[in-house]
N, C-alpha and C. Protein backbone atom coordinates (compact mmCIF):
# COMPACT_ATOMS: atom_id res chain seq x y z
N UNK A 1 -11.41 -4.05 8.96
CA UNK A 1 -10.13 -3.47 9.29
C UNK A 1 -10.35 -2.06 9.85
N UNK A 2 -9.31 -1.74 10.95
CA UNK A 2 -10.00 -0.28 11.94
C UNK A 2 -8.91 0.34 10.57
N UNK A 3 -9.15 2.12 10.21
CA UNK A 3 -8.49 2.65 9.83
C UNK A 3 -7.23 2.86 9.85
N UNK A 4 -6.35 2.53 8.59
CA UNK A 4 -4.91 2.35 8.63
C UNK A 4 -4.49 3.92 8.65
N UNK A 5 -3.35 3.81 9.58
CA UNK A 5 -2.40 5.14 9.73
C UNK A 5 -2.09 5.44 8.55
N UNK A 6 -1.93 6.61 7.84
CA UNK A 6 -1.99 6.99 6.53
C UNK A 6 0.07 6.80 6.50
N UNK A 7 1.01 7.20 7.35
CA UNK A 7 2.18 7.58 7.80
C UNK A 7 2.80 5.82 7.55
N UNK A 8 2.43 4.78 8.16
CA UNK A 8 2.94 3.34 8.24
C UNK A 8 2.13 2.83 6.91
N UNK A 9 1.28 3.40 6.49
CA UNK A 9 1.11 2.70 4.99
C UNK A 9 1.78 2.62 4.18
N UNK A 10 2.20 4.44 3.93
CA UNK A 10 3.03 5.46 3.35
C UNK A 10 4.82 4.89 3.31
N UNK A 11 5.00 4.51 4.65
CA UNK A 11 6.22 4.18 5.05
C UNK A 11 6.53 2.27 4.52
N UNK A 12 5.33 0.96 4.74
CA UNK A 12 5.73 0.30 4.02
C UNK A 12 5.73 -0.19 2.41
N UNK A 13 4.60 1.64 1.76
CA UNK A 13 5.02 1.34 0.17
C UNK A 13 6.18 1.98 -0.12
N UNK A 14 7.10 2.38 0.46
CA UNK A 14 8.50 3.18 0.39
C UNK A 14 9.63 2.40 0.36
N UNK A 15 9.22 0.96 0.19
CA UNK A 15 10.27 -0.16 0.12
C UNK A 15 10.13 -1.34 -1.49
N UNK A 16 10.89 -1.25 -2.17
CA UNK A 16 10.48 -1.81 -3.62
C UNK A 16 10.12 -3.00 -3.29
N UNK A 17 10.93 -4.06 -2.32
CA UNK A 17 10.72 -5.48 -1.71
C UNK A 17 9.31 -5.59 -2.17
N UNK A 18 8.86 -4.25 -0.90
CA UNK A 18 7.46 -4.62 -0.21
C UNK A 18 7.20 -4.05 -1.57
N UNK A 19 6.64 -3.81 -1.95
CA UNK A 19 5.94 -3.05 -3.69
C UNK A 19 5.79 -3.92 -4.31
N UNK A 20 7.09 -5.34 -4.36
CA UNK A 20 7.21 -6.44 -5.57
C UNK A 20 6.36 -7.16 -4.86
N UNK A 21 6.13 -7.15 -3.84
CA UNK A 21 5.33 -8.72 -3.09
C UNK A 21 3.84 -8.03 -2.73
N UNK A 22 3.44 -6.68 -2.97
CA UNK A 22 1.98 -6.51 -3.43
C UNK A 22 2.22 -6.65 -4.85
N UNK A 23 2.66 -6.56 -5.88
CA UNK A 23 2.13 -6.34 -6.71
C UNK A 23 2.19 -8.12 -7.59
N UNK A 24 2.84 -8.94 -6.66
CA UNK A 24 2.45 -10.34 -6.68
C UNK A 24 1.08 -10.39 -6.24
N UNK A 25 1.03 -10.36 -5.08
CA UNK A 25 -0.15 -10.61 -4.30
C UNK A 25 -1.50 -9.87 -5.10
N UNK A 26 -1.45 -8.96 -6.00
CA UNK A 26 -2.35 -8.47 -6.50
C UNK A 26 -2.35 -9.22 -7.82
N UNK A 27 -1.92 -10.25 -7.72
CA UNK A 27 -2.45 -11.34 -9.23
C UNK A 27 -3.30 -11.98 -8.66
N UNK A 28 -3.18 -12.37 -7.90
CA UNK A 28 -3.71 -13.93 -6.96
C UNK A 28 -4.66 -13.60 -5.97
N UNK A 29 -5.75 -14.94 -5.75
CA UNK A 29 -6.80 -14.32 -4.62
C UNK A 29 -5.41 -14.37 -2.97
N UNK A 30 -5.18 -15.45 -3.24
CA UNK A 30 -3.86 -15.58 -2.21
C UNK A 30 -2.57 -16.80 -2.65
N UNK A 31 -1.84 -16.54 -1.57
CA UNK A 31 -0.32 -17.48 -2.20
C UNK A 31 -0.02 -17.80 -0.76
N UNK A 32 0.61 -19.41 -0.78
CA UNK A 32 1.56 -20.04 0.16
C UNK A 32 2.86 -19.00 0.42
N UNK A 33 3.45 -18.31 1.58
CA UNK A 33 4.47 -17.59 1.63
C UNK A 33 5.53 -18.35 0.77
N UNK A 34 5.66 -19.97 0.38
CA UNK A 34 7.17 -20.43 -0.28
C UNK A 34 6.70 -20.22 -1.57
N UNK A 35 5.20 -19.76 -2.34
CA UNK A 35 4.87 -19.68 -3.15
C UNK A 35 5.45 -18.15 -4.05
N UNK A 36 4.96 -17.81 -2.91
CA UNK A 36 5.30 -16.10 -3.06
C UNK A 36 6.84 -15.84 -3.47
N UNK A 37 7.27 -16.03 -2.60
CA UNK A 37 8.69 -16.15 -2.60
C UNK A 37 9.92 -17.04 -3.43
N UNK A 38 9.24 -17.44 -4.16
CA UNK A 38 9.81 -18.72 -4.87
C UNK A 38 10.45 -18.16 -5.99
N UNK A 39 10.09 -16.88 -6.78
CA UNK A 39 11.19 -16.22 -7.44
C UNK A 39 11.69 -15.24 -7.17
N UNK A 40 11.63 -14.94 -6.02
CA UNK A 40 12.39 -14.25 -5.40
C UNK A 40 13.57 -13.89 -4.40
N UNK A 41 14.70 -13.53 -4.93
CA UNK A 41 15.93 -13.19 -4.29
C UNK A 41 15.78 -12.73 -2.75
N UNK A 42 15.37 -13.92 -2.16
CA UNK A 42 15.49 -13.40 -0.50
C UNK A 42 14.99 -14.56 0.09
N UNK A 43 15.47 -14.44 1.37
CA UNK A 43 14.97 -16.08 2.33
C UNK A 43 13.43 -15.66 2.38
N UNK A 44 13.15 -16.75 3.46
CA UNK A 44 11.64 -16.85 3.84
C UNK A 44 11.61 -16.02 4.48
N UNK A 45 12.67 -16.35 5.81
CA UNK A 45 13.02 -15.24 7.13
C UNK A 45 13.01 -13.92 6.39
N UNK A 46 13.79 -13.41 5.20
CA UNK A 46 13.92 -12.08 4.80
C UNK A 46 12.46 -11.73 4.14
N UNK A 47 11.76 -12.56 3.75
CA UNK A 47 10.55 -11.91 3.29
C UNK A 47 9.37 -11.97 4.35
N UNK A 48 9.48 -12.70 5.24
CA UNK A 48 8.58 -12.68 6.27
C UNK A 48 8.42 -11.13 7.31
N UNK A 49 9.81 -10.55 7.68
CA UNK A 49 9.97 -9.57 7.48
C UNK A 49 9.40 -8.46 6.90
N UNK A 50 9.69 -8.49 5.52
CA UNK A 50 8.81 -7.69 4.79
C UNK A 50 7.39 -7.88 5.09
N UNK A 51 6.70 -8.90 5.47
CA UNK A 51 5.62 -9.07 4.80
C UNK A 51 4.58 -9.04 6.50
N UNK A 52 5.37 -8.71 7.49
CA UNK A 52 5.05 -8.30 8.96
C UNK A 52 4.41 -6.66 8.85
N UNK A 53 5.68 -6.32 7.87
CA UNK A 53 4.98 -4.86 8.11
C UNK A 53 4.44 -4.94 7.34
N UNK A 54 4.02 -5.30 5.97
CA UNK A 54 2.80 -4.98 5.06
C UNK A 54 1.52 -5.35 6.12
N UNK A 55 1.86 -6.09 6.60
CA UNK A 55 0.62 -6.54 7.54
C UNK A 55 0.38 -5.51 8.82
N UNK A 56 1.32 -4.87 9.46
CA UNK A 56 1.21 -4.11 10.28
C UNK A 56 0.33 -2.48 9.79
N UNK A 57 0.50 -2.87 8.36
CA UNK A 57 0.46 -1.52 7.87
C UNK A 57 -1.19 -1.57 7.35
N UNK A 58 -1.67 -2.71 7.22
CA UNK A 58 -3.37 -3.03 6.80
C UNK A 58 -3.35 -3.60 5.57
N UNK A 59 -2.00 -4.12 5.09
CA UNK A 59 -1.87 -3.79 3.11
C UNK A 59 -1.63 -5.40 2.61
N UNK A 60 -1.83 -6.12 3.83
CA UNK A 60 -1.44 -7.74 3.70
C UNK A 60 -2.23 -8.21 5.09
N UNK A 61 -3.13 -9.42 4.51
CA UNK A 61 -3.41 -10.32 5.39
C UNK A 61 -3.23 -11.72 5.26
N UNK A 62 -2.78 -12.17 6.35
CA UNK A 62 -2.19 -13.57 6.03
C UNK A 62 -3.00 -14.89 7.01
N UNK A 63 -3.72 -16.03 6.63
CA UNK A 63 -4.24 -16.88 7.43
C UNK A 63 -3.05 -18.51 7.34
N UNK A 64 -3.57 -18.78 8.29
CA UNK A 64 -2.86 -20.45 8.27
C UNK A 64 -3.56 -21.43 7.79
N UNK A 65 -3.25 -21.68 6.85
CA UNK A 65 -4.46 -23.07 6.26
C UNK A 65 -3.51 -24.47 6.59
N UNK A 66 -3.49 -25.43 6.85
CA UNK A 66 -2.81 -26.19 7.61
C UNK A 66 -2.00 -25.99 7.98
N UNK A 67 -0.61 -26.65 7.10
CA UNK A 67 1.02 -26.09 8.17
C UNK A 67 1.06 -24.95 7.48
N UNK A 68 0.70 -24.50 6.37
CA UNK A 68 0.85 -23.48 5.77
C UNK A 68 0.72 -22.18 5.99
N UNK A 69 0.85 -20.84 5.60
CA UNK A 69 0.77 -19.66 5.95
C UNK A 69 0.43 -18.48 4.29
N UNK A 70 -0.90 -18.31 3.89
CA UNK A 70 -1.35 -17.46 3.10
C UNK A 70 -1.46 -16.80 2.94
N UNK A 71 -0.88 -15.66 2.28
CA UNK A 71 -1.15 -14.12 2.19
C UNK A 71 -1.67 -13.86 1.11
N UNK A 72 -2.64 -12.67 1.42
CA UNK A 72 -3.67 -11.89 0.58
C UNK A 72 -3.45 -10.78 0.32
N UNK A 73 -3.41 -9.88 -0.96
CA UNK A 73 -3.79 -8.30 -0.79
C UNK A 73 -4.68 -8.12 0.56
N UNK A 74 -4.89 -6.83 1.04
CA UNK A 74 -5.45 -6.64 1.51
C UNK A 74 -6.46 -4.89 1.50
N UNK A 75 -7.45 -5.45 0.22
CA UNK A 75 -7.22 -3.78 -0.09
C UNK A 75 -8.05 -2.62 0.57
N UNK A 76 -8.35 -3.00 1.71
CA UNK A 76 -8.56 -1.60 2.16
C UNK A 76 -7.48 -0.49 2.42
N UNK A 77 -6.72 -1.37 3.01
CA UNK A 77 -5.19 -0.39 3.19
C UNK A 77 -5.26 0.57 1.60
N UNK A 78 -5.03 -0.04 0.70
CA UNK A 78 -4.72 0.83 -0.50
C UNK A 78 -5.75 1.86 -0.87
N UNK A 79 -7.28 1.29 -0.43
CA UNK A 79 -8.38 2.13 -0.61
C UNK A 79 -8.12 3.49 0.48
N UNK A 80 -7.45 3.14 1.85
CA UNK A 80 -7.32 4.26 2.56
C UNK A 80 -6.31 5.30 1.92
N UNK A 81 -5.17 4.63 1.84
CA UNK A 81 -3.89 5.25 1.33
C UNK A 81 -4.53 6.24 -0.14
N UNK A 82 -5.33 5.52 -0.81
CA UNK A 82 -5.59 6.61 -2.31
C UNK A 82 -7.10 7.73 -1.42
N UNK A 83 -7.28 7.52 -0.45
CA UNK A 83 -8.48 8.10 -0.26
C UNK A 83 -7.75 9.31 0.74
N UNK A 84 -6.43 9.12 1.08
CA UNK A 84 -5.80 9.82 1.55
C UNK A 84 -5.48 11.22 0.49
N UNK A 85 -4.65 10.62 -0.31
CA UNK A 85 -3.78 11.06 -1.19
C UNK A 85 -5.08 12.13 -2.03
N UNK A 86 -6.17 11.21 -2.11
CA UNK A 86 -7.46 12.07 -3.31
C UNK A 86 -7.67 13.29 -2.23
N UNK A 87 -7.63 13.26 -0.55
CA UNK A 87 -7.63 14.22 0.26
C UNK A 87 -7.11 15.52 -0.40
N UNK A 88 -5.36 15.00 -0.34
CA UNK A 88 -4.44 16.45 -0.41
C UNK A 88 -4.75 16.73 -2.01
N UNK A 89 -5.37 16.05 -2.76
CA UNK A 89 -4.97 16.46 -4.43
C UNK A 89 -5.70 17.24 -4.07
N UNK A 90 -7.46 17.31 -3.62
CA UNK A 90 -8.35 18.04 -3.30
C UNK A 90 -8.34 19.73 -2.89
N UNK A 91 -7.29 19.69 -1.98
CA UNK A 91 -6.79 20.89 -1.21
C UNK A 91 -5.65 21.59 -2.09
N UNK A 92 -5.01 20.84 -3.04
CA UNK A 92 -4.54 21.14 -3.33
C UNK A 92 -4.93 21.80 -5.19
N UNK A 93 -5.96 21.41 -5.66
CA UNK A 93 -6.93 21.76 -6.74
C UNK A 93 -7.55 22.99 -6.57
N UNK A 94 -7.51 22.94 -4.80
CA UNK A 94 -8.60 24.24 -4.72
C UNK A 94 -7.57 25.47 -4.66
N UNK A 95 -6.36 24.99 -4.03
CA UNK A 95 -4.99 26.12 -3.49
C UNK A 95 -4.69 26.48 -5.23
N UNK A 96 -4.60 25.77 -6.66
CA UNK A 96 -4.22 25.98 -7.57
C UNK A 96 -5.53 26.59 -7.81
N UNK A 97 -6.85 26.94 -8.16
CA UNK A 97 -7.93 26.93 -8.22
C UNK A 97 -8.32 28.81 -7.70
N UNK A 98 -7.65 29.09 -6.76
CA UNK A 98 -7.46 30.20 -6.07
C UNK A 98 -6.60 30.85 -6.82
N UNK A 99 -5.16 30.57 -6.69
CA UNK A 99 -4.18 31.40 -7.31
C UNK A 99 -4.32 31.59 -8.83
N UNK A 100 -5.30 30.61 -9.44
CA UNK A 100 -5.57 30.99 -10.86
C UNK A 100 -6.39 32.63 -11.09
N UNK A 101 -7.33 32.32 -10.38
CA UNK A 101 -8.47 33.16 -9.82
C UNK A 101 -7.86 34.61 -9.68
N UNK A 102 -6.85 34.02 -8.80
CA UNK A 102 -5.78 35.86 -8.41
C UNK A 102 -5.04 36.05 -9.20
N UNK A 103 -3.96 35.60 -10.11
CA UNK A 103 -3.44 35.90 -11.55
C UNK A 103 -4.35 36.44 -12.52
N UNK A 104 -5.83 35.88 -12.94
CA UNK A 104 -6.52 35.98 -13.97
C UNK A 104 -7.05 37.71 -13.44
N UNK A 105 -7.50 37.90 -12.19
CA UNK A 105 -8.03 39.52 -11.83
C UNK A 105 -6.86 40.55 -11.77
N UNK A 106 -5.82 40.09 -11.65
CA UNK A 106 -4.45 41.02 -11.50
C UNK A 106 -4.00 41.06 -12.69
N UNK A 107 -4.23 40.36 -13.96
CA UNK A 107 -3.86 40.61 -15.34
C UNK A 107 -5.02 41.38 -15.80
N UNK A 108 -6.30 41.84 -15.78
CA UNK A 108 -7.23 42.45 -15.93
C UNK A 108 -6.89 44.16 -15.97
């Protein structure tokens, strides 16, 4: 998988739908889409939908095994997305890390 946009990852875990149908998909090596969907409150059409952009986004891959249609986690997407996120904690450890630094010499 080429590197997922950190922004369209970001944007399809910002939908609970899409959240409930990874966090299906993260039981299972993979599921039939009527599988997936089978307790869930929404058509095929409405979850197919959803499940375009999980795919657009790197966070779902889906193959055709006969008439059928399979979707998988797909976890690099999530490996990018936390490798993102471990980015700003980083910058942001060091920005808290600093201002400790300048409180602790100005109380001196």
């Amino acid at each position: 998988m080429s590197k997922a946009d950190p922004a369209r990852v970001f944007s399809a875990l910002g939908d609970q739908v899409r959240l409930d149908l990874l966090a299906r998909l993260s039981e299972v090596d993979s599921l039939p889409l009527g599988r997936l969907v089978a307790d869930c409150d929404m058509t095929r059409q409405g979850a197919t939908k959803h499940l375009k952009v999980l795919e657009a986004a790197g966070l779902v891959e889906a193959e055709t095994v006969g008439r059928e249609r399979h979707l998988r986690l797909a976890p690099d997407g999530l490996l990018q997305a936390q490798s993102y996120l471990n980015g700003i904690a980083r910058g942001w450890e060091d920005v808290l890390g600093r201002l400790k630094a300048h409180v602790e010499r100005a109380q001196r």
